[in-house]
Protein backbone atom coordinates (compact mmCIF):
# COMPACT_ATOMS: atom_id res chain seq x y z
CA UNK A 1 0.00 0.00 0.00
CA UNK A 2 1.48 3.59 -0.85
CA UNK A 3 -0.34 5.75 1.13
CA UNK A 4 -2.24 8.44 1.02
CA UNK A 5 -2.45 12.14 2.04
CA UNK A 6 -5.15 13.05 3.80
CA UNK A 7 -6.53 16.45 3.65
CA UNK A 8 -9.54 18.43 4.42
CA UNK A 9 -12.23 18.99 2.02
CA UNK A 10 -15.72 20.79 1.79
CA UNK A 11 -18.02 17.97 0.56
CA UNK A 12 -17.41 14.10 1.43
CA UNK A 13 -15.44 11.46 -0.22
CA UNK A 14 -18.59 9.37 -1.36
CA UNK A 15 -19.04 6.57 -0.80
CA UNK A 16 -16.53 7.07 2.20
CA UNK A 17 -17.33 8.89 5.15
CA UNK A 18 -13.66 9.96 6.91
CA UNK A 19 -14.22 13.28 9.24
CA UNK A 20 -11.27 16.03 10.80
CA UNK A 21 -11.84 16.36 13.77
CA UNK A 22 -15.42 17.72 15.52
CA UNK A 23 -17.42 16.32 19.25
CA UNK A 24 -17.44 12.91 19.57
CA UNK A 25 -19.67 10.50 21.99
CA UNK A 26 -17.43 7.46 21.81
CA UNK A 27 -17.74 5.47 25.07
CA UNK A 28 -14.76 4.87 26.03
CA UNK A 29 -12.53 7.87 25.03
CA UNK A 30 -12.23 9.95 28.19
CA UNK A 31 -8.63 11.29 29.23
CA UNK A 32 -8.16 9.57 32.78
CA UNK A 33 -6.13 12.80 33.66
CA UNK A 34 -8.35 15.44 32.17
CA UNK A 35 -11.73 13.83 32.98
CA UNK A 36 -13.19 15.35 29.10
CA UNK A 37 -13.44 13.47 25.69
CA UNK A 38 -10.08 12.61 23.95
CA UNK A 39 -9.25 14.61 20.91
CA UNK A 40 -10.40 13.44 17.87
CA UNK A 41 -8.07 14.06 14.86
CA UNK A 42 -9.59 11.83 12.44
CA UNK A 43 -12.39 8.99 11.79
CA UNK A 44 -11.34 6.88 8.64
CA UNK A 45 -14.35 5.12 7.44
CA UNK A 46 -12.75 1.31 7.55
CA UNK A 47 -14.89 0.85 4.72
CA UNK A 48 -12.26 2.30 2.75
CA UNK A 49 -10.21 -0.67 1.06
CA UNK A 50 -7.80 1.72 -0.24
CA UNK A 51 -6.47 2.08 4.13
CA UNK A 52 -5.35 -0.09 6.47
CA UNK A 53 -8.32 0.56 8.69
CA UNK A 54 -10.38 -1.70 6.48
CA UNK A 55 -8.07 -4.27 7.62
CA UNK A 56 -10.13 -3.65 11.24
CA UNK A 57 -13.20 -4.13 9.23
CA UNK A 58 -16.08 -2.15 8.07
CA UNK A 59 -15.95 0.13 11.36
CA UNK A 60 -15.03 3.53 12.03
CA UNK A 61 -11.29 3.91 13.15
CA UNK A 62 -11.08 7.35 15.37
CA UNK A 63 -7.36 8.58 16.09
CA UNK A 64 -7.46 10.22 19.55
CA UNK A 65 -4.66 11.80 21.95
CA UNK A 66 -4.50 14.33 24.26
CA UNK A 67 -2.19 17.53 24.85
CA UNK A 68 -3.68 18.88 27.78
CA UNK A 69 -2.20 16.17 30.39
CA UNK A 70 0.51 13.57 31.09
CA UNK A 71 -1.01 11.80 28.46
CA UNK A 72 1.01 13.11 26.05
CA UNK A 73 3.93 12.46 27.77
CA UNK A 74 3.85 8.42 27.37
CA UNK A 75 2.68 6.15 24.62
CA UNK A 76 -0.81 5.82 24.22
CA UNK A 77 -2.65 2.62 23.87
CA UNK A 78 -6.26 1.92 23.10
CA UNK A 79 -8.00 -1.26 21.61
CA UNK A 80 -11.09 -0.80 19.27
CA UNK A 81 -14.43 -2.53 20.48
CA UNK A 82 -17.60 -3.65 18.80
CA UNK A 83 -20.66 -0.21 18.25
CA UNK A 84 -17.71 1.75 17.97
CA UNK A 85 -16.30 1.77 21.51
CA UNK A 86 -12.62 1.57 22.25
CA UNK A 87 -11.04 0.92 25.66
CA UNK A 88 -8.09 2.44 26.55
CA UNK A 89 -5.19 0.21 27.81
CA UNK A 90 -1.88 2.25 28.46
CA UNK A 91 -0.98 6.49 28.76
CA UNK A 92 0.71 8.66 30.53
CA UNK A 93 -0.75 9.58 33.76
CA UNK A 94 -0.38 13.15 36.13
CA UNK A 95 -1.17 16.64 35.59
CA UNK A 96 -2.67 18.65 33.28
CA UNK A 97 -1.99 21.93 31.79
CA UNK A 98 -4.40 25.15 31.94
CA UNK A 99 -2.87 26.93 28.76
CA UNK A 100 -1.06 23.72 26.96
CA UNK A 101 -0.44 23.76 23.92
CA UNK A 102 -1.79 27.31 23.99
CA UNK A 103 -4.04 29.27 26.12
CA UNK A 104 -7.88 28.80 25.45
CA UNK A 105 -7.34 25.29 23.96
CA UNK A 106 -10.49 23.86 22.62
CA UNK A 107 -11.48 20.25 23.76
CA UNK A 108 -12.58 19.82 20.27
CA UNK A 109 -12.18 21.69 16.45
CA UNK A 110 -14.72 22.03 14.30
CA UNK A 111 -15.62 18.54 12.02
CA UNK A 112 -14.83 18.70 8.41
CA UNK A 113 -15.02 16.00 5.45
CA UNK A 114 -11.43 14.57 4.86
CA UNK A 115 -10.66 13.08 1.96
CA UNK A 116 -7.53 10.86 0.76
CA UNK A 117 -5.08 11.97 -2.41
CA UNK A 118 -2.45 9.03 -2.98
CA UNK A 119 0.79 10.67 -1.85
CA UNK A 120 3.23 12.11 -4.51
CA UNK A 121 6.67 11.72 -5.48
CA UNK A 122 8.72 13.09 -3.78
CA UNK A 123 7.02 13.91 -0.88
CA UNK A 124 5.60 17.09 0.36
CA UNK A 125 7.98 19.62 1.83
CA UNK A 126 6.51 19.98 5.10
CA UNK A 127 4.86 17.47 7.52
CA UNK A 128 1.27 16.19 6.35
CA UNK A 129 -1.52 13.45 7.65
CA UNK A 130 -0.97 10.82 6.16
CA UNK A 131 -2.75 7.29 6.33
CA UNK A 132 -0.59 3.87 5.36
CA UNK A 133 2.68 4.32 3.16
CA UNK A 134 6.07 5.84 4.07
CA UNK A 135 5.41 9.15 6.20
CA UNK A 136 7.38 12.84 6.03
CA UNK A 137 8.51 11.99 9.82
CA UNK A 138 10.64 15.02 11.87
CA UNK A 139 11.96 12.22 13.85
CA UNK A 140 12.72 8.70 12.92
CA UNK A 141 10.27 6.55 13.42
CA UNK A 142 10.52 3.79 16.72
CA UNK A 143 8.56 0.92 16.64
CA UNK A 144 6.22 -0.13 18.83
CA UNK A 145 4.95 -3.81 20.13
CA UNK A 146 1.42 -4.21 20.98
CA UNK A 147 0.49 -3.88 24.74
CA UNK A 148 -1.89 -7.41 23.97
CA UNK A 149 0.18 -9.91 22.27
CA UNK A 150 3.88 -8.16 22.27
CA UNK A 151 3.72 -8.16 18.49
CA UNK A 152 5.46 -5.52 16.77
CA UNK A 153 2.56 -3.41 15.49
CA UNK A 154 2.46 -1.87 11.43
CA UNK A 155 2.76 1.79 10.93
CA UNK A 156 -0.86 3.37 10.61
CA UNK A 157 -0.94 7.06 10.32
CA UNK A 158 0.51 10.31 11.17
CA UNK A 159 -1.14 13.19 12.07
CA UNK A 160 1.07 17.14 11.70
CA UNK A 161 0.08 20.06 13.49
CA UNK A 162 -2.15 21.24 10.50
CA UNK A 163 -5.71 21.63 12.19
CA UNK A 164 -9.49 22.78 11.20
CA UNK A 165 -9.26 25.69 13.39
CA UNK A 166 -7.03 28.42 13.33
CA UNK A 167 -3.64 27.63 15.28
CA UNK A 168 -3.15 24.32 14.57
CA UNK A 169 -3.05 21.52 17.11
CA UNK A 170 -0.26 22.86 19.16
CA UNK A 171 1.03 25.95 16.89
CA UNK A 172 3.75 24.01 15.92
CA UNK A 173 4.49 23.17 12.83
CA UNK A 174 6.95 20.56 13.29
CA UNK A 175 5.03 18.22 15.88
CA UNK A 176 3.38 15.20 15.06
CA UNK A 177 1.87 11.99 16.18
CA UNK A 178 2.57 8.89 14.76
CA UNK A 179 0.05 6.13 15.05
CA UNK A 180 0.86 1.99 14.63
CA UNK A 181 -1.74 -0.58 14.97
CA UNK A 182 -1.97 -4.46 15.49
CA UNK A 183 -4.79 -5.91 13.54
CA UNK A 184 -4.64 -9.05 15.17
CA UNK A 185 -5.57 -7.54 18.52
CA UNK A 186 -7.25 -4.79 17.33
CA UNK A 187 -5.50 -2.31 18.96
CA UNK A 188 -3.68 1.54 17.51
CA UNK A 189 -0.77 2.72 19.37
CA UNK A 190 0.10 6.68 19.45
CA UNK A 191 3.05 9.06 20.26
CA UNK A 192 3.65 12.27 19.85
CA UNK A 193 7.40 13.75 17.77
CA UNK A 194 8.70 16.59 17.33
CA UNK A 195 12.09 18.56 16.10
């Protein structure tokens, strides 16, 4: 699989339904340190054959974190569940920050369609999401094993600071957070980079 670029857009993707950002109700995806929702970056439609979410199965594959807290600070673990639940597993645990990344920081930005362009040659010159392939990274990447089975887990995504509202996820251009998954446990892995 080559990958693909994923960028926001004012209409869908039919038939696929990915979404930036926006609320979210799934059970499951409250920051233990923060006590609100988890930040949504992304929902890929696993519909999509042309991703590796579809390797999860015709379900909706939301890529959360959290910048406010300790969370942040560790890897983050969380397995995907049947009606869309997910259960978290492993983070970083302790304080959280008033004004971090930046003061007035939204617990959510607003939901736009995404849709995927396959990623071209050579890559972009600046960091970019990206879904499957070989990511613009700012630091190499390190691999990670799944928290379930101890499996070394496949590179998923990566998310860059690029946002739907006006500052960008941290105002930093050059942070980003990588995402791995293990489709035999059904479970995505997440850390944040930076240069």
């Amino acid at each position: 699989m080559s990958g693909f670029l994923i960028e926001r857009s004012d209409a869908p993707e039919p038939p696929w339904r990915h979404r930036f950002c926006g609320e979210h109700g799934i059970e499951g995806a409250r920051c233990p340190n923060c006590a609100k929702p988890l930040l949504c970056f992304l929902r890929i439609d696993g519909a999509d054959p042309r991703t590796p979410a579809s390797r999860f199965g015709a379900i909706e594959v939301p890529l959360l974190f959290c910048w406010t807290c300790d969370v942040s600070q560790a890897d983050l673990f969380y397995r995907l569940e049947a009606a869309g639940r997910v259960r978290l597993l492993r983070c970083g645990s302790g304080g959280c920050q008033r004004d971090f990344p930046y003061e007035g920081y939204p617990t959510s930005f607003p939901e736009r369609p995404a849709r995927l362009r396959p990623v071209p040659s050579p890559l972009p010159h600046h960091p970019a999401h990206q879904i499957g392939g070989h990511p613009w990274l700012v630091q190499p990447r390190r691999p990670l094993a799944c928290v379930e089975c101890a499996r070394p887990m496949h590179f998923f995504a990566v998310i860059a600071d690029d946002s739907t509202g006006p500052r960008g996820f941290t105002d930093n251009p050059f942070v980003q957070v990588l995402y791995h998954a293990c489709f035999r446990c059904g479970v995505l892995g997440a850390y944040q980079a930076c240069d």
